[in-house]
Structure formats: structure tokens, C-alpha cells
Protein backbone atom coordinates (compact mmCIF):
# COMPACT_ATOMS: atom_id res chain seq x y z
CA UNK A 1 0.00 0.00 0.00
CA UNK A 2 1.54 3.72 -0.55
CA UNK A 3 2.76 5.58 2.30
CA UNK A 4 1.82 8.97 0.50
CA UNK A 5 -0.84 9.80 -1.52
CA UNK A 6 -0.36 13.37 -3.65
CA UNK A 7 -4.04 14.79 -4.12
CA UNK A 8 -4.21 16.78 -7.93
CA UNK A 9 -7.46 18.87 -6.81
CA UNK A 10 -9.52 21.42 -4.91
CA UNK A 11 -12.60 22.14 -2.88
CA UNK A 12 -14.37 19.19 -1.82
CA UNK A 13 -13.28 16.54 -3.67
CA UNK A 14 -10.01 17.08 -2.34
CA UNK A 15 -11.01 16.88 0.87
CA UNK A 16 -13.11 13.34 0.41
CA UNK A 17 -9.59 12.10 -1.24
CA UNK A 18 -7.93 13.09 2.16
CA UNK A 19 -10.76 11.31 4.45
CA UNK A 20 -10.47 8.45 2.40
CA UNK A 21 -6.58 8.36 2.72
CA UNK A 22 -6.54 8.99 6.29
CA UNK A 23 -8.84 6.20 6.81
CA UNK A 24 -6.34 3.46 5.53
CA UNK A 25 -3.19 4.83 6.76
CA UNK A 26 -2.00 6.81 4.17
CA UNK A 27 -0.53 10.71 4.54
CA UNK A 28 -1.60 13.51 2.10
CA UNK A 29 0.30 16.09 0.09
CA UNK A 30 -2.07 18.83 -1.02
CA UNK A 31 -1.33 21.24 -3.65
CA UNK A 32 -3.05 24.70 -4.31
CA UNK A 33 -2.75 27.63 -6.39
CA UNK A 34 -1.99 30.99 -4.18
CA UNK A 35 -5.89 31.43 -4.34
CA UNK A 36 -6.41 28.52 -2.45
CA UNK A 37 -3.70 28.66 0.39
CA UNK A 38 -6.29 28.76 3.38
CA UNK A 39 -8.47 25.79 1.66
CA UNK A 40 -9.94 23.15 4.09
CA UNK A 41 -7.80 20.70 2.19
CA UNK A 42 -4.72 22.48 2.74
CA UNK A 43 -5.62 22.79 6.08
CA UNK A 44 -6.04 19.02 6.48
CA UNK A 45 -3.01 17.18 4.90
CA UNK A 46 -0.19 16.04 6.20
CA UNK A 47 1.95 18.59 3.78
CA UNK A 48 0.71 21.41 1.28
CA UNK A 49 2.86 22.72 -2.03
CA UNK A 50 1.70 26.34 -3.88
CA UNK A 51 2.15 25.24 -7.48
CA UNK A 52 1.19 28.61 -8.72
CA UNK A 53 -0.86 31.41 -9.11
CA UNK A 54 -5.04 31.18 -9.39
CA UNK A 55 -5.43 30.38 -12.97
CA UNK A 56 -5.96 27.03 -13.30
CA UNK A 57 -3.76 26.98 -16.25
CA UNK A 58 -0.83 28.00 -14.24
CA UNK A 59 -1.61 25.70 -11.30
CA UNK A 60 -4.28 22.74 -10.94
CA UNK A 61 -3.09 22.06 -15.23
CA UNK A 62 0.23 22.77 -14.61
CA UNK A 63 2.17 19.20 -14.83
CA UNK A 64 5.75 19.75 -14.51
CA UNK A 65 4.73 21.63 -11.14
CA UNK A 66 2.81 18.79 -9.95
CA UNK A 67 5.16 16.07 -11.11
CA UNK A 68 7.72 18.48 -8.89
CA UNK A 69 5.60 18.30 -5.62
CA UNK A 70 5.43 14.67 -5.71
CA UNK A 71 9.53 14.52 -6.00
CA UNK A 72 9.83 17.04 -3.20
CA UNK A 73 7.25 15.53 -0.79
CA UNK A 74 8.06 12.08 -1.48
CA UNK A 75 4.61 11.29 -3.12
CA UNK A 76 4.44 7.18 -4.41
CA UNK A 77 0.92 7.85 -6.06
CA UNK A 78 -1.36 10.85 -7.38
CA UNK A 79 -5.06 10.69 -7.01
CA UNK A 80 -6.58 13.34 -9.69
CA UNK A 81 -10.17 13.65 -8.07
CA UNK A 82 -12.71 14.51 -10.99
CA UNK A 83 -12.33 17.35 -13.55
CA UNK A 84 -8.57 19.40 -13.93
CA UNK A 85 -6.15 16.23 -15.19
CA UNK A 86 -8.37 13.13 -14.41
CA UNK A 87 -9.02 12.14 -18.00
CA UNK A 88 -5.73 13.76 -19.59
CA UNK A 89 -4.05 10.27 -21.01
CA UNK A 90 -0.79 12.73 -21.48
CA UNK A 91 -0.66 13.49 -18.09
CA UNK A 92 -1.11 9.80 -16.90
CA UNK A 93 1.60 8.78 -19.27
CA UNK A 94 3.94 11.60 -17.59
CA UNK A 95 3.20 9.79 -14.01
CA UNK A 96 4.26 6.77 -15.39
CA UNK A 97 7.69 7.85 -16.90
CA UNK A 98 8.03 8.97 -13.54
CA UNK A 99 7.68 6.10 -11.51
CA UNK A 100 4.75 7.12 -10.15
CA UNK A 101 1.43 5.85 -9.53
CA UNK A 102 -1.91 7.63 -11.16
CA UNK A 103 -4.79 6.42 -8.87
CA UNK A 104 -7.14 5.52 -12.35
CA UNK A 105 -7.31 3.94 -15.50
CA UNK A 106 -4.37 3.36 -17.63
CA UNK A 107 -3.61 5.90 -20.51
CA UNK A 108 -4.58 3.77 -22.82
CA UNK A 109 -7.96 3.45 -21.65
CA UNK A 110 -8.65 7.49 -20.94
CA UNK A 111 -7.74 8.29 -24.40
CA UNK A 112 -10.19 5.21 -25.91
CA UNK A 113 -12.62 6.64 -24.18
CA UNK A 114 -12.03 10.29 -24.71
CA UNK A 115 -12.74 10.44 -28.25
CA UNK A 116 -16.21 10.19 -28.66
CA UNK A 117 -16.91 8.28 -31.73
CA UNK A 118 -13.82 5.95 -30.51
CA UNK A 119 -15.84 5.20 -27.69
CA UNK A 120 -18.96 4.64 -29.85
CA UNK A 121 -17.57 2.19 -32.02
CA UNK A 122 -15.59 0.32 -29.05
CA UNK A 123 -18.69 -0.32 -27.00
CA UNK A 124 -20.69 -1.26 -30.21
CA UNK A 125 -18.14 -3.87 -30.78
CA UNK A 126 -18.12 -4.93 -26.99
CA UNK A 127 -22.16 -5.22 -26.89
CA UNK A 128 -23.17 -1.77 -25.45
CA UNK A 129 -26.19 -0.51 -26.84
CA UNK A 130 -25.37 3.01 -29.15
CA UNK A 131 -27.64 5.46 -29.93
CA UNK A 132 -28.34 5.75 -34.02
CA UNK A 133 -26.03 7.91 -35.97
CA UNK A 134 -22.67 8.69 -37.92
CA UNK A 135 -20.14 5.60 -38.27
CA UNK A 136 -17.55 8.38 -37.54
CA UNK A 137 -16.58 12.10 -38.14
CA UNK A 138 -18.78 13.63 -40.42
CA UNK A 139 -16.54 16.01 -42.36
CA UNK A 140 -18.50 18.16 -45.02
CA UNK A 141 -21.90 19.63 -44.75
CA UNK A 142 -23.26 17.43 -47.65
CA UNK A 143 -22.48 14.46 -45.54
CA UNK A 144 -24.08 15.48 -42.32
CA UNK A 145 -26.85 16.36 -44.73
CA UNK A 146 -27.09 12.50 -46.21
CA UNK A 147 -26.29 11.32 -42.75
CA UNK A 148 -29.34 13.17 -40.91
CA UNK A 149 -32.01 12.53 -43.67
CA UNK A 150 -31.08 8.30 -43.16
CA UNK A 151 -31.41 8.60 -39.35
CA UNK A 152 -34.59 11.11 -39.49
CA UNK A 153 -35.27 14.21 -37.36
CA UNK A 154 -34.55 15.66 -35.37
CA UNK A 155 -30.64 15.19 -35.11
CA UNK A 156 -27.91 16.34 -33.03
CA UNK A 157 -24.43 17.57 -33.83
CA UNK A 158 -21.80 16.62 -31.41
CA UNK A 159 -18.18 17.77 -30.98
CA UNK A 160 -15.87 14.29 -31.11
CA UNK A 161 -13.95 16.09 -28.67
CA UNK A 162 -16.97 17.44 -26.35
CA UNK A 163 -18.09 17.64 -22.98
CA UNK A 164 -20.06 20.16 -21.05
CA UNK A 165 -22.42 20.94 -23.58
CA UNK A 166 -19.52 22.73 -25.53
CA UNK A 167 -19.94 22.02 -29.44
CA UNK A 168 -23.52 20.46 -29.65
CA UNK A 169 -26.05 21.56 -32.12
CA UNK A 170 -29.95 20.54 -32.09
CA UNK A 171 -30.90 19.71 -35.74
CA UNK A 172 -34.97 19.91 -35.38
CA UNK A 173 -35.49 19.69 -39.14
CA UNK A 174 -33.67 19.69 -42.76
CA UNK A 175 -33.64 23.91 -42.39
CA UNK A 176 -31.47 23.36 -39.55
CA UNK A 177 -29.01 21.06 -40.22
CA UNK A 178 -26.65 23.97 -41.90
CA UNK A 179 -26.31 25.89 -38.81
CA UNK A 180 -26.28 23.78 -36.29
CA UNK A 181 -23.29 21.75 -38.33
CA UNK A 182 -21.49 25.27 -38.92
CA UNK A 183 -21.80 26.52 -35.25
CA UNK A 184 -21.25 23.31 -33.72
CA UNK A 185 -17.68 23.31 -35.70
CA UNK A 186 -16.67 26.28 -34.77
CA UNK A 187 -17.56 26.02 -31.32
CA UNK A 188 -15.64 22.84 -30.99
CA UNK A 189 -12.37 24.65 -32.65
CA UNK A 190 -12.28 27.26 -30.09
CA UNK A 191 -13.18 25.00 -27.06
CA UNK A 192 -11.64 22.20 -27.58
CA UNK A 193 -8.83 22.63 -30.63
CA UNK A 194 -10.66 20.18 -32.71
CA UNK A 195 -13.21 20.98 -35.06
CA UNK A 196 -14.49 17.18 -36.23
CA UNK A 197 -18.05 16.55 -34.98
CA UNK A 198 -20.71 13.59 -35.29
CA UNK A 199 -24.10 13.38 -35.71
CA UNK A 200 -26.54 11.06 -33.43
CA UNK A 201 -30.55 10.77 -33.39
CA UNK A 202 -32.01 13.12 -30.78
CA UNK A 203 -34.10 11.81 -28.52
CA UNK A 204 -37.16 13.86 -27.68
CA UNK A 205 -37.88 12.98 -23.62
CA UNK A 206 -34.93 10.42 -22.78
CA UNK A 207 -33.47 10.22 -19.04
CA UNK A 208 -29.91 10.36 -18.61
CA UNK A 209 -29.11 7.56 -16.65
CA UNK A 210 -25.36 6.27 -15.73
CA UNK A 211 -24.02 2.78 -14.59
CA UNK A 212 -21.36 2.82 -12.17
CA UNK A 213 -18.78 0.17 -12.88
CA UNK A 214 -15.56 -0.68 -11.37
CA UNK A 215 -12.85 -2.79 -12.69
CA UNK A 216 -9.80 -4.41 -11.32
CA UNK A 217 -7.55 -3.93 -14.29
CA UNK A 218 -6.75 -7.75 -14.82
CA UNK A 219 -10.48 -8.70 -16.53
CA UNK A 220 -12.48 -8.66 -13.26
CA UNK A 221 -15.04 -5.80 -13.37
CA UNK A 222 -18.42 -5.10 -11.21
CA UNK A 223 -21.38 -2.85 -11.59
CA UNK A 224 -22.76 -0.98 -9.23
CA UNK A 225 -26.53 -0.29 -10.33
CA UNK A 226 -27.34 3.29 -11.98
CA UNK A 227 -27.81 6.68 -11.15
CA UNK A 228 -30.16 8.73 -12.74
CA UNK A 229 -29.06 12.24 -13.74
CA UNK A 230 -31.80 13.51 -15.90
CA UNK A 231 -32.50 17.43 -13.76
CA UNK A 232 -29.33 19.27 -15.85
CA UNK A 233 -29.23 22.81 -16.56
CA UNK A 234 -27.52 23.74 -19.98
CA UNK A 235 -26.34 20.33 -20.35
CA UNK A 236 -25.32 20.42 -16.51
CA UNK A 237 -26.42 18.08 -13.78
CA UNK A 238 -28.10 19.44 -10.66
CA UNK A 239 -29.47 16.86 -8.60
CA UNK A 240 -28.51 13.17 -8.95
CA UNK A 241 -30.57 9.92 -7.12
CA UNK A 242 -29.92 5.75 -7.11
CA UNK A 243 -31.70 4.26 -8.43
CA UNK A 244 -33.69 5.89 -10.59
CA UNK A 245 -37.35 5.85 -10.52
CA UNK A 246 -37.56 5.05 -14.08
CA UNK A 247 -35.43 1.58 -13.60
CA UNK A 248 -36.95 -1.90 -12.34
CA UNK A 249 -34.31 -4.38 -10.58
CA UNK A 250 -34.66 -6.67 -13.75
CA UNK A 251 -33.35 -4.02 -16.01
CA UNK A 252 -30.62 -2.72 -13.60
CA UNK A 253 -29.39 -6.61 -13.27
CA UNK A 254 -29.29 -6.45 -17.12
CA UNK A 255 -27.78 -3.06 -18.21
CA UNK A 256 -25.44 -3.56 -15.04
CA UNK A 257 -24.32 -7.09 -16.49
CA UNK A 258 -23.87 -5.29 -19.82
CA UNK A 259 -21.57 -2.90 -18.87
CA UNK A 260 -19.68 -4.74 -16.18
CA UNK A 261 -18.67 -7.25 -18.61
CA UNK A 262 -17.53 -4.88 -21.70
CA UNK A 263 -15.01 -2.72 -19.59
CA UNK A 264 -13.71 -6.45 -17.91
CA UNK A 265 -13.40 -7.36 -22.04
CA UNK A 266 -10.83 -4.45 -22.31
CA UNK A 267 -9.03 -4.83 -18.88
CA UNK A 268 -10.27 -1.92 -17.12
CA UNK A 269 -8.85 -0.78 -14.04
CA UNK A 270 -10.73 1.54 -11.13
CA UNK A 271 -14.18 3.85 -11.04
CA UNK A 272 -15.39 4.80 -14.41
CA UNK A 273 -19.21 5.64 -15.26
CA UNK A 274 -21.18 4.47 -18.85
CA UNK A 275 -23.63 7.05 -19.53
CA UNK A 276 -26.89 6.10 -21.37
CA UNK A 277 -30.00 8.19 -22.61
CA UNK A 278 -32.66 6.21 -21.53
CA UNK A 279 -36.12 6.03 -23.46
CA UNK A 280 -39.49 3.75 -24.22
CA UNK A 281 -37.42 0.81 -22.05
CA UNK A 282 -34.21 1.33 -24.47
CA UNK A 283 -30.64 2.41 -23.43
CA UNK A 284 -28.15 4.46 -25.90
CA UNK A 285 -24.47 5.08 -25.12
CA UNK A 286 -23.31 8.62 -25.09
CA UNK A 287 -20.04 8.21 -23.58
CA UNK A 288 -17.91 7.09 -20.50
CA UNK A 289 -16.28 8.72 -17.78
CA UNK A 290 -13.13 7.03 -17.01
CA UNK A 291 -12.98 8.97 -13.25
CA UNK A 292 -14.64 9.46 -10.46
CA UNK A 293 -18.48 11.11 -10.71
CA UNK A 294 -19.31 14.28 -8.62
CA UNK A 295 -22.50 12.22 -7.71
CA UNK A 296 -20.49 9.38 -6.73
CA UNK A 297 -21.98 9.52 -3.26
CA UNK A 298 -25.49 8.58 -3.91
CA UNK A 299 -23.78 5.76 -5.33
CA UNK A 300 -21.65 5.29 -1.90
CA UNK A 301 -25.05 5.39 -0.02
CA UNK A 302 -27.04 2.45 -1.39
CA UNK A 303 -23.85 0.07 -1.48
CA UNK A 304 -21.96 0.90 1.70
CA UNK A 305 -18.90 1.19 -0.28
CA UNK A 306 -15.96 4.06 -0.09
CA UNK A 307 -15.45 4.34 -3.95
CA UNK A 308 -12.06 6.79 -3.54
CA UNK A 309 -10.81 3.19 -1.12
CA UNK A 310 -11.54 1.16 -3.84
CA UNK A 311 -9.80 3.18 -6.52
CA UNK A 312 -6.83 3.34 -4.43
CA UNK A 313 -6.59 -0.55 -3.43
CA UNK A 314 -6.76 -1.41 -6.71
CA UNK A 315 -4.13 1.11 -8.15
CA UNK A 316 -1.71 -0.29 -5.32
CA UNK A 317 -1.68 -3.81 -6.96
CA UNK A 318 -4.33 -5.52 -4.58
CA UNK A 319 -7.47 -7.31 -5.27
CA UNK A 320 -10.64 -5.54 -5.50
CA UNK A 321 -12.64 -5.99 -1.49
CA UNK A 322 -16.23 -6.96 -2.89
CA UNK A 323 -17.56 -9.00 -5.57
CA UNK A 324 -20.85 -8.73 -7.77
CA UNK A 325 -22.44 -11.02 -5.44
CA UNK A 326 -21.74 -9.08 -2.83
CA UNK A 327 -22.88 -5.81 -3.96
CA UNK A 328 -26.79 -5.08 -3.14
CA UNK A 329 -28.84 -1.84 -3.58
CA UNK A 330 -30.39 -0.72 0.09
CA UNK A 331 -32.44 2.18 0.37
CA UNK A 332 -32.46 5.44 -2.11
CA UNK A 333 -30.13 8.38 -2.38
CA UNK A 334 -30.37 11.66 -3.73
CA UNK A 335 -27.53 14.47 -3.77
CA UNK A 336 -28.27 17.97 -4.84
CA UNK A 337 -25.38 20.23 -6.29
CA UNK A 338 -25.23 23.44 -4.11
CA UNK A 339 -23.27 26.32 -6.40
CA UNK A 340 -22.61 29.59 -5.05
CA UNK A 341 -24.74 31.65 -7.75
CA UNK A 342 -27.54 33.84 -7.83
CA UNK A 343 -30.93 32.90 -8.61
CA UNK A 344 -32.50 33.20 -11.18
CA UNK A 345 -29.98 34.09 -13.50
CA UNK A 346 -27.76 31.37 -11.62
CA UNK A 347 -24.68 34.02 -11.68
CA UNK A 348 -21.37 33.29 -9.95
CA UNK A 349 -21.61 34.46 -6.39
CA UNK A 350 -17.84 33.88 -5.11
CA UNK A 351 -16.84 36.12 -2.05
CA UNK A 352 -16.36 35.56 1.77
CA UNK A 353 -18.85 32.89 3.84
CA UNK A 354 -19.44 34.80 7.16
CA UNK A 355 -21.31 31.72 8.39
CA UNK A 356 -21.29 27.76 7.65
CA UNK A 357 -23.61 25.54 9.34
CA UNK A 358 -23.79 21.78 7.41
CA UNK A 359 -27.02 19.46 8.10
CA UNK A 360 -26.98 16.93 9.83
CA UNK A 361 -28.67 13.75 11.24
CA UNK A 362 -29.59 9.94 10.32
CA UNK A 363 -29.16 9.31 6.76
CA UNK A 364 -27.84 12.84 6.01
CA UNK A 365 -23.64 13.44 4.29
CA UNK A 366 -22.60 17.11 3.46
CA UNK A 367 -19.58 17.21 1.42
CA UNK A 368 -17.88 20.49 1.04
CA UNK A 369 -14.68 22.19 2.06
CA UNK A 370 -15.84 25.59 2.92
CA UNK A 371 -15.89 27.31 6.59
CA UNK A 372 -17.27 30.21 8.30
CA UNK A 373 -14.63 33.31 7.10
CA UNK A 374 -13.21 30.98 4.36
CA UNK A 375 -13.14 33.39 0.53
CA UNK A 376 -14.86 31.29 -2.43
CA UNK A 377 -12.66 32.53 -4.85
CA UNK A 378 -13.62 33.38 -8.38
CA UNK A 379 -11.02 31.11 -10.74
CA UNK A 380 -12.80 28.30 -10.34
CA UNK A 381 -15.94 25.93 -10.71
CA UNK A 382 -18.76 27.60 -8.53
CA UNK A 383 -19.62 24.19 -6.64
CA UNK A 384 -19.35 24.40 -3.00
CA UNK A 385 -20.92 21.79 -0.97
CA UNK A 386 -23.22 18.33 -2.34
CA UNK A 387 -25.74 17.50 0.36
CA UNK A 388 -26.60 13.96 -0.14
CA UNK A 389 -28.96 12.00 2.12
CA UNK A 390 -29.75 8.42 2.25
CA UNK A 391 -33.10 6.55 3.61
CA UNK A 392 -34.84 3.26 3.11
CA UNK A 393 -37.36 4.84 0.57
CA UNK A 394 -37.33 7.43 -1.87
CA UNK A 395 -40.35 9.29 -0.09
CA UNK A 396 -38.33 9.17 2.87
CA UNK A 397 -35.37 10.18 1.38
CA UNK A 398 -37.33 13.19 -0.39
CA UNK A 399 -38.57 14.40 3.10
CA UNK A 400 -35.05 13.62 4.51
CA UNK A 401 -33.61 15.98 1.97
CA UNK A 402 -36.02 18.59 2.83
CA UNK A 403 -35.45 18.75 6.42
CA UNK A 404 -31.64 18.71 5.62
CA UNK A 405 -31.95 21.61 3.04
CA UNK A 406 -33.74 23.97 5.95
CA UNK A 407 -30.82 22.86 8.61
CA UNK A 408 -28.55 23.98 5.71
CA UNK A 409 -27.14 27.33 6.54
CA UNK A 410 -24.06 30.00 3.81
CA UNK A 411 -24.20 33.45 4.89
CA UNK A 412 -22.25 35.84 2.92
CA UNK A 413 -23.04 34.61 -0.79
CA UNK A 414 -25.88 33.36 -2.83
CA UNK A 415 -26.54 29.87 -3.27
CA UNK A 416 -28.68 27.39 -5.20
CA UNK A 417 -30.28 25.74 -1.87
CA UNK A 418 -33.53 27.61 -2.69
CA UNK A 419 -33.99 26.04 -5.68
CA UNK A 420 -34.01 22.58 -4.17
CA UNK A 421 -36.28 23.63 -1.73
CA UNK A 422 -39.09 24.73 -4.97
CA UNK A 423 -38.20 21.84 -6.49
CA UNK A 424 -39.25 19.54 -3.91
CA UNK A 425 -42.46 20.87 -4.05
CA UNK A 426 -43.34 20.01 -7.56
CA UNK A 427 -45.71 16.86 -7.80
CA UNK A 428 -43.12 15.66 -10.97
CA UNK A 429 -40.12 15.49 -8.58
CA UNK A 430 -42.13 13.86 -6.12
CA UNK A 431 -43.35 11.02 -8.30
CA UNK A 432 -39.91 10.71 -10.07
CA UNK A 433 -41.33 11.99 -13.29
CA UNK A 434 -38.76 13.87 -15.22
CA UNK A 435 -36.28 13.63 -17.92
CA UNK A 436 -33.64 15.81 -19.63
CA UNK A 437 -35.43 18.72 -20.48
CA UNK A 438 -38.03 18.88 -17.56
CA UNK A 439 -35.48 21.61 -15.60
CA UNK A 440 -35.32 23.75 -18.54
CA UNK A 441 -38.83 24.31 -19.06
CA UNK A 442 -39.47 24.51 -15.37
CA UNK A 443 -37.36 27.45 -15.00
CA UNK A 444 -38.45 29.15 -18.29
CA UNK A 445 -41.87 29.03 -16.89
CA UNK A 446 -40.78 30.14 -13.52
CA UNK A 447 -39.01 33.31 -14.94
């Protein structure tokens, strides 16, 4: 097992890493831009290293200065969290010129996975079900135009490189398909450096539902049920529950099976997710996530496991501690995103917390790093704190989360906790009856 565990991150996730390490023995390095000197996680670990100034460009992205920390602290192994390096395939490679250990999937996998219509055709070939579209990168207008009248509209244009909602282009009939090709191009070039895009069906009302699998690296993999993810904001997920409403046990067993056994095909090693749209009792690959989820929690919850554990047993050499048979759903989880933005317009809202009281309770987990006087600075992602409860129903759990959300207490900046607390209120949240675009239309009609 490693004696010293350098954590690549920030904010909260950083400081689950550190729990997680601390837990089996293992001391923490912690690095931070200048921005983030008096961070929780700083705080914490065993020993901190500034790697640079706020930008994340010139810090949290900066590899030579991270590589540096772990030769100066003594680091055996590098745990990237999610977001920042966690699915660069050059950075992994750089850890492992190095002689050191990157706590996820090998290179090799992270950059099959990253390209999107790689990723397509690989889980086609390995039995994943694929949504209908492009064999490939569509690379002239006149084929996108061919393409999209076989599959039928409406159509979507995708950036091979995407993520984020960054380079994706809604097709609704043949008068569209022109612009949304064009703009979709040109917004992948300037996000991404890569202007090749795909086109899929769209869906009109799917779900966005994910598996959780987890994979030992030697053709051993397990799945732990689904999460559904289907209340996203501009292509952004806000609240997160397992298991989804939408999904009987017979189906989970099936899907789960499914993609347990295509990333064991390919030798998979650690936490990745296989994301699905979800529609009339049919699943379609979008991608996979070859890292830890933000919403791995709810996940956590229902199997009593410690995912970050896991990842790190596993990337030490040793076996993974649970099997399929031993892995059963109880209860339901839900975790709702809490950003420090302004309602309605859902503005950044970074600035000093005068006062930080976290829920708490039976059935009730608060993950966040911030502190009464701590500065939410403005360089970075606007998540602050994931409140994630747990109880042996999903009615339960709904008035679980309710009671948590009123204990819940950030003075000094705006936050999204009020909209959790309308949204718990409407009859389709309470009866699990949503998909993809029910958020959007909620808070158009709201405004």
C-alpha cells in the first residue's frame, strides 16, 4: 500500500480524497494555487505545495509543477479527483515515466474513451447498446446532410472532442441542419482545438441515466446499479438519485451485467461511469467517464462502499474488497449540487462565507470544504458543498432531503439551496417523473 498519496485537486473533492486516505493509513500532500492557500484541504493534509498562481492553467493544469511536488514531498501515487487532469491520457503517461502511480485507468484506456466516436464504435463492438447515428466524423456539410435525412429528425451535432455541452447543435429539421453543423464546428475549434463533430438521433424525452462500474484492471469488473441524472441545466447536472425511478431491478441486473462485462473485455482498471439516454425501455451510449463522478456519493449510499478506497486498493496492486455477489442496492439516495450563484440568473456568487452551518442527522452526508470566514474565490468551478442524504425509501429520502436543506445554513453569498427547496415541491419530482429537459422548461416558466 503507498505511504503517500499526492491529491491533484480542490474544494471538496479534495477533501473526500484526504478522508479516504486517512482512513487506511495513508498521509496527504495537497497542492493549491496561491488562491487557495487557506483551503480546508490544505488545512487538512499532512503537507501542502503552492504550485502557482489562481489560474488554473498556471496551477491545478500545470504538470511539470505537480510532477515536482510529488519529488519534493516524497509522493508514491497521485489521485486526480474529478475534472482538472483526471481524463488527460498525457498526463497519466507523464506519471508513469516517472515512476509514479496515477490512482485511475491506464492511458490507454482514458484516451479510448475520450474520443467520442472511438468510444462509440468500441462499446458497439463490446455489446453496449449506441444510440443511431454517424459511423464516424462527419466532415463536409453534404455528408451530415445525407447522414441526418437516413437517421430522421430531429438530429444532433456533437463535438468528437466534447463535454459540457460545448460544441452540440440541435438539428430539429432539414432547415437546420446547416447551422447547427457550422456553429457546432466552430464552437468545438475554439473549445476544444478540434473541429471534427458527429451526428446522433435526438431523442425527444430520454433520461440520462449512468451505470457505475468498477474494474480491477486484470479482466475482473463489477457494476454498481445506476444513477439517474436527468434534472441538468444547460447540459449540466443538478441533482442526482440511485436508483432511478424510471429503472426496475430486472433491467438494472441487465444493463449492469452489460456494462460490467464490456469494460472487464478491455481490462479496465478503477471507477469509471457508462452514460446512457434512456427512453421507451431502451438504453443508448453517449459516452464514458473514465474517473470518479461528482454524484459518486449517492452511489456510496445504497452500497456501503468508499469508492475513492476502492480506486486506491486497486491502483496499489491488490485485489478488489467486494464482488458482484456481494454488492446489493439498500435504500435510495439523492444528492443535490449546491453552487454559489444567484438565482435566477444562476450568476457566480464567489466572495467571503461569514457563516457555515452543514445538516446533519440519520441518513444525512454534506460534502464540502468551505468554513465560516473561508473566501470562495472566483477562478474556479462555482460548486461548493453536495448534500446527499440516504433513507430506506425514496419518499423518505425526499422528506429527509427537505429537512436537511432547511438545517442547511451559507451566509455571505448566494446559493442554489432555494432552488431545491421549490423543487421539492413540484408533484413531478415527487413522483420521479422527469427527464432531460423537464429543468429547462421549469425554469423558463418560472421566470
Amino acid at each position: 500500500m503507498f505511504k503517500k498519496v499526492l491529491i491533484a485537486n480542490r474544494g471538496e473533492i479534495a477533501l473526500r480524497i484526504h478522508r479516504a486516505c486517512k482512513e487506511m493509513g495513508i498521509q496527504t500532500v495537497a497542492i493549491h494555487s496561491t488562491a487557495d492557500s487557506n483551503a480546508m484541504h490544505v488545512r487538512m493534509a499532512d503537507e501542502s505545495v503552492c504550485i502557482g498562481p489562481p489560474p488554473a492553467a498556471t496551477s491545478y493544469l500545470l504538470m511539470p509543477a505537480i510532477i515536482a511536488a510529488c519529488e519534493i514531498t516524497g509522493a508514491e501515487a497521485i489521485h486526480p479527483g474529478y475534472g482538472f487532469l483526471s481524463e488527460n491520457a498525457k498526463f497519466v503517461q507523464i506519471c508513469e515515466d516517472h515512476g509514479l502511480t496515477f490512482i485511475g485507468p491506464s492511458s490507454e484506456h482514458i484516451r479510448l474513451m475520450g474520443d467520442k466516436i472511438t468510444a462509440k464504435e468500441t462499446m458497439r463492438t463490446l455489446g453496449v447498446p449506441c444510440v443511431p447515428g454517424s459511423d464516424g466524423a462527419v466532415p463536409t456539410l453534404e455528408e451530415a446532410r445525407r447522414i441526418a435525412g437516413e437517421i430522421g429528425y430531429p438530429v444532433i451535432v456533437k463535438a468528437t472532442a466534447g463535454g459540457g455541452g460545448r460544441g452540440m447543435k440541435l438539428a430539429r429539421s432539414e432547415a437546420d441542419i446547416d447551422g447547427a453543423f457550422q456553429t457546432a464546428r466552430a464552437e468545438a475549434k475554439a473549445a476544444f482545438g478540434n473541429d471534427e463533430v458527429y451526428l446522433e438521433k435526438y431523442l425527444g424525452a430520454p433520461r440520462h441515466i449512468e451505470v457505475q462500474i468498477f474494474g480491477d484492471g486484470k479482466g475482473k469488473a463489477v457494476h454498481l446499479g445506476e444513477r439517474d441524472c436527468s434534472l441538468q441545466r444547460r447540459h449540466q447536472k443538478v441533482m442526482e438519485e440511485a436508483p432511478s425511478p424510471a429503472i426496475d431491478a430486472r433491467t438494472r441486473v441487465r444493463i449492469g451485467r452489460i456494462c460490467a462485462d464490456a469494460v472487464a473485455k478491455i481490462g479496465y482498471a478503477g471507477a469509471g461511469t457508462i452514460e446512457f439516454l434512456y427512453e421507451k425501455g431502451e438504453f443508448y451510449f453517449i459516452e464514458m467517464n473514465t474517473r470518479l463522478q461528482v454524484e459518486h456519493p449517492v452511489t456510496e449510499a445504497i452500497y456501503d462502499v468508499d469508492l475513492v478506497q476502492e480506486q486506491i486498493r486497486v491502483a496499489a496492486g491488490l485485489p478488489m474488497s467486494f464482488s458482484q455477489a456481494d454488492l446489493e442496492p439498500s435504500g435510495h439516495a439523492i444528492e443535490c449540487r449546491i453552487n454559489a450563484e444567484r438565482l435566477p440568473q444562476f450568476q457566480p456568487s464567489p466572495g467571503r462565507v461569514d457563516t457555515y452551518y452543514a445538516p446533519g442527522g440519520l441518513g444525512v452526508r454534506m460534502d464540502s470544504a468551505i468554513y465560516g470566514g473561508y473566501v470562495i474565490p472566483p477562478y474556479y468551478d462555482s460548486l461548493i458543498g453536495k448534500l446527499i442524504v440516504h433513507a430506506r425509501t425514496r419518499p423518505l429520502a425526499l422528506a429527509r432531503l427537505r429537512r436537511a436543506l432547511s438545517e442547511l445554513v451559507v451566509d455571505g453569498v448566494d446559493t442554489t439551496t432555494p432552488l431545491f427547496d421549490a423543487l421539492l415541491d413540484e408533484p413531478d419530482i415527487q413522483k420521479g417523473d422527469y427527464n432531460i429537459h423537464w429543468l429547462e422548461k421549469w425554469l423558463a416558466e418560472e421566470r
